[in-house]
Protein backbone atom coordinates (compact mmCIF):
# COMPACT_ATOMS: atom_id res chain seq x y z
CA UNK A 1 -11.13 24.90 44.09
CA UNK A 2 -11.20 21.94 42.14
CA UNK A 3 -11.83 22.04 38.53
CA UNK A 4 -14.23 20.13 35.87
CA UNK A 5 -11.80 17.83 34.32
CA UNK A 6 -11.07 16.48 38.09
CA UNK A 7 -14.07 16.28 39.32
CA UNK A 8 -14.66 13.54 36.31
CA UNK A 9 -11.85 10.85 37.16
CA UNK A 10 -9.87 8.48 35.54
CA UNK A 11 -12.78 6.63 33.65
CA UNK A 12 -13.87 9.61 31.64
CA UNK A 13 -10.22 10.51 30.90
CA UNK A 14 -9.24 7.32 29.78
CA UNK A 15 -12.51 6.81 27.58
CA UNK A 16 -11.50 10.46 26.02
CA UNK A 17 -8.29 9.41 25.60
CA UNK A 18 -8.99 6.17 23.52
CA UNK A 19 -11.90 8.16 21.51
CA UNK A 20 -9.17 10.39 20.97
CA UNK A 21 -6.46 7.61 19.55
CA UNK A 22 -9.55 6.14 17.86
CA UNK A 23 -10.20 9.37 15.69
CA UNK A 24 -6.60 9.31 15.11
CA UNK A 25 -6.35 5.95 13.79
CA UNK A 26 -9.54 6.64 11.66
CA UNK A 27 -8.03 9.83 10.35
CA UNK A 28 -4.62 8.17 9.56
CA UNK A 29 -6.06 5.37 7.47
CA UNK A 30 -8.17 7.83 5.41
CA UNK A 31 -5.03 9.68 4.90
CA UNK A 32 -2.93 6.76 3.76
CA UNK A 33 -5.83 5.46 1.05
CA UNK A 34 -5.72 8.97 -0.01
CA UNK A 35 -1.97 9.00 -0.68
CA UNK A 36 -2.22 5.30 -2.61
CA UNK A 37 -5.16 6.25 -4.80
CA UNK A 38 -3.29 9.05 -5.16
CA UNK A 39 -0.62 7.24 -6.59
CA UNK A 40 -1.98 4.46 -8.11
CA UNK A 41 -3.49 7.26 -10.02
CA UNK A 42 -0.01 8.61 -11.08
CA UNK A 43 1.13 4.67 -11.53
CA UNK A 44 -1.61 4.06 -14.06
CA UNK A 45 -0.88 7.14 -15.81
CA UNK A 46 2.98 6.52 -16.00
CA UNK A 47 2.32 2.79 -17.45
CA UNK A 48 0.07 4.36 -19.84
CA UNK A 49 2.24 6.35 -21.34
CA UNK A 50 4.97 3.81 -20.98
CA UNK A 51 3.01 2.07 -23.10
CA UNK A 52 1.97 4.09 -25.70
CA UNK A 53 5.80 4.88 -25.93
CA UNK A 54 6.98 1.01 -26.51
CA UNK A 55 3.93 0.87 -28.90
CA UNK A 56 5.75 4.02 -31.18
CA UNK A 57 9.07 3.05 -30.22
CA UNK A 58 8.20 -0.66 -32.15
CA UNK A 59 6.65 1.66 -34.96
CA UNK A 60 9.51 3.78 -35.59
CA UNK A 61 12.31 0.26 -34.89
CA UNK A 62 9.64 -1.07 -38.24
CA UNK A 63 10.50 1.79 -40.19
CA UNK A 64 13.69 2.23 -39.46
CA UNK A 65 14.71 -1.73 -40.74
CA UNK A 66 12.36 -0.52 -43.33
CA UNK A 67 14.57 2.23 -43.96
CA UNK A 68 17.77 -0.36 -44.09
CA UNK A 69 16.12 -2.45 -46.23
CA UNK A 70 15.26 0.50 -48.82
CA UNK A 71 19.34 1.71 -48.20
CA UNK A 72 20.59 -1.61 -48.82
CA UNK A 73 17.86 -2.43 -52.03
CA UNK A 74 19.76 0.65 -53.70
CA UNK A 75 22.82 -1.46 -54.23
CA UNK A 76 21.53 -5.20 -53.80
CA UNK A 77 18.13 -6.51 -55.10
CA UNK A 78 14.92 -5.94 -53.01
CA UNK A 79 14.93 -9.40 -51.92
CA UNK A 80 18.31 -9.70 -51.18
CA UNK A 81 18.73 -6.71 -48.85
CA UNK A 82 15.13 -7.47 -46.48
CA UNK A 83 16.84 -11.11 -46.62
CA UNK A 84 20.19 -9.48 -45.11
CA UNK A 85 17.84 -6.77 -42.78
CA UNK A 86 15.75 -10.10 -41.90
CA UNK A 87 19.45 -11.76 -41.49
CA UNK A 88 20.80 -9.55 -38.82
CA UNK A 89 17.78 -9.43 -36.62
CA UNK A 90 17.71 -12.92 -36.48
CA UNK A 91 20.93 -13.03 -35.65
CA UNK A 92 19.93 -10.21 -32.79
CA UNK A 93 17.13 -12.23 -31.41
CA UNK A 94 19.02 -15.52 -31.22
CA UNK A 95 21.87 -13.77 -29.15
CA UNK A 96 19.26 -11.87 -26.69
CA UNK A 97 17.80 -15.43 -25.85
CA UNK A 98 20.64 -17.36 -25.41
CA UNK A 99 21.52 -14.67 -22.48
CA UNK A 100 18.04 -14.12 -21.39
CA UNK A 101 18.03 -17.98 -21.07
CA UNK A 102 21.61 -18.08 -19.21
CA UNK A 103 20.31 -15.66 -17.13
CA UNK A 104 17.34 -17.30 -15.80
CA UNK A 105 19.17 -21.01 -15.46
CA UNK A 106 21.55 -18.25 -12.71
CA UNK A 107 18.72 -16.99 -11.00
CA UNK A 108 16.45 -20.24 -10.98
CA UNK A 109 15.25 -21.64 -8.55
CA UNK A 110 14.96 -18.32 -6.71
CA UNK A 111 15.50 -19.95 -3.31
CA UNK A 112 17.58 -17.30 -1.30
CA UNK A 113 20.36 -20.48 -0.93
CA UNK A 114 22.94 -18.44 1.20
CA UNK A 115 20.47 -17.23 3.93
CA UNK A 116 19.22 -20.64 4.66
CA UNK A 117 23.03 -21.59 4.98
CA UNK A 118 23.53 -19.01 7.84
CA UNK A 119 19.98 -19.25 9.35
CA UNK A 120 20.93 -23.13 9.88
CA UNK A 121 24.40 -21.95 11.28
CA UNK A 122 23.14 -19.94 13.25
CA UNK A 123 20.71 -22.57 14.49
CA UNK A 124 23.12 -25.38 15.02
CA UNK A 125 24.81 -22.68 17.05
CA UNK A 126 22.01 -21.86 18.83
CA UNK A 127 21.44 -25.49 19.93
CA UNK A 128 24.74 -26.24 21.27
CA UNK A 129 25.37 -23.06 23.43
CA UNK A 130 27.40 -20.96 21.43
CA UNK A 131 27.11 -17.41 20.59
């Protein structure tokens, strides 16, 4: 005795089966902008606070050359000891950007120079036969 499902065909089936992959395509994408507003959610948060942090962090680096400065001003005159606190991070900032600077003459211009190398060996071998 055949059943329902038979009795139908292969044109029903295959119209089931691709509302079926259809629902589960649907389903998946609403699952996968869940999970990223999900975590642009946590993302935003984190930077947030990040920031919030580096705001208090440049706060307490202000008092604490204020705090030098008022050490220093107990042996030295006031403007003699911000002029050595002013001194030193001068001295700081100068040596940062002469290796933030090296640094980015090394990684300019960001053109991936060693993979172009091999992707035209590779070519060149391609062209004349070899593997």
């Amino acid at each position: 005795m055949p059943t329902r499902e038979a009795d139908q065909g292969v044109g029903p089936a295959a119209k089931q089966v691709a509302e079926h992959a259809s629902t589960l395509a649907r389903l998946e994408v609403e699952l996968a902008l869940l999970e990223v507003k999900r975590k642009v959610a946590a993302l935003g948060i984190g930077i947030g606070l990040s920031i919030g942090a580096a705001v208090l962090g440049l706060f307490a680096l202000g008092f604490g050359l204020a705090t030098a400065a008022a050490a220093l001003a107990i042996v030295l005159d006031w403007w003699l000891a911000l002029l050595i606190v002013f001194g030193g991070l001068a001295l700081i900032s100068t040596i940062l950007l002469l290796v933030g600077l090296s640094a980015i003459r090394k990684g300019s211009p960001p053109v991936p120079e060693q993979a172009i190398h091999e992707a035209k060996l590779t070519t060149e071998a391609i062209r004349n036969g070899r593997s």
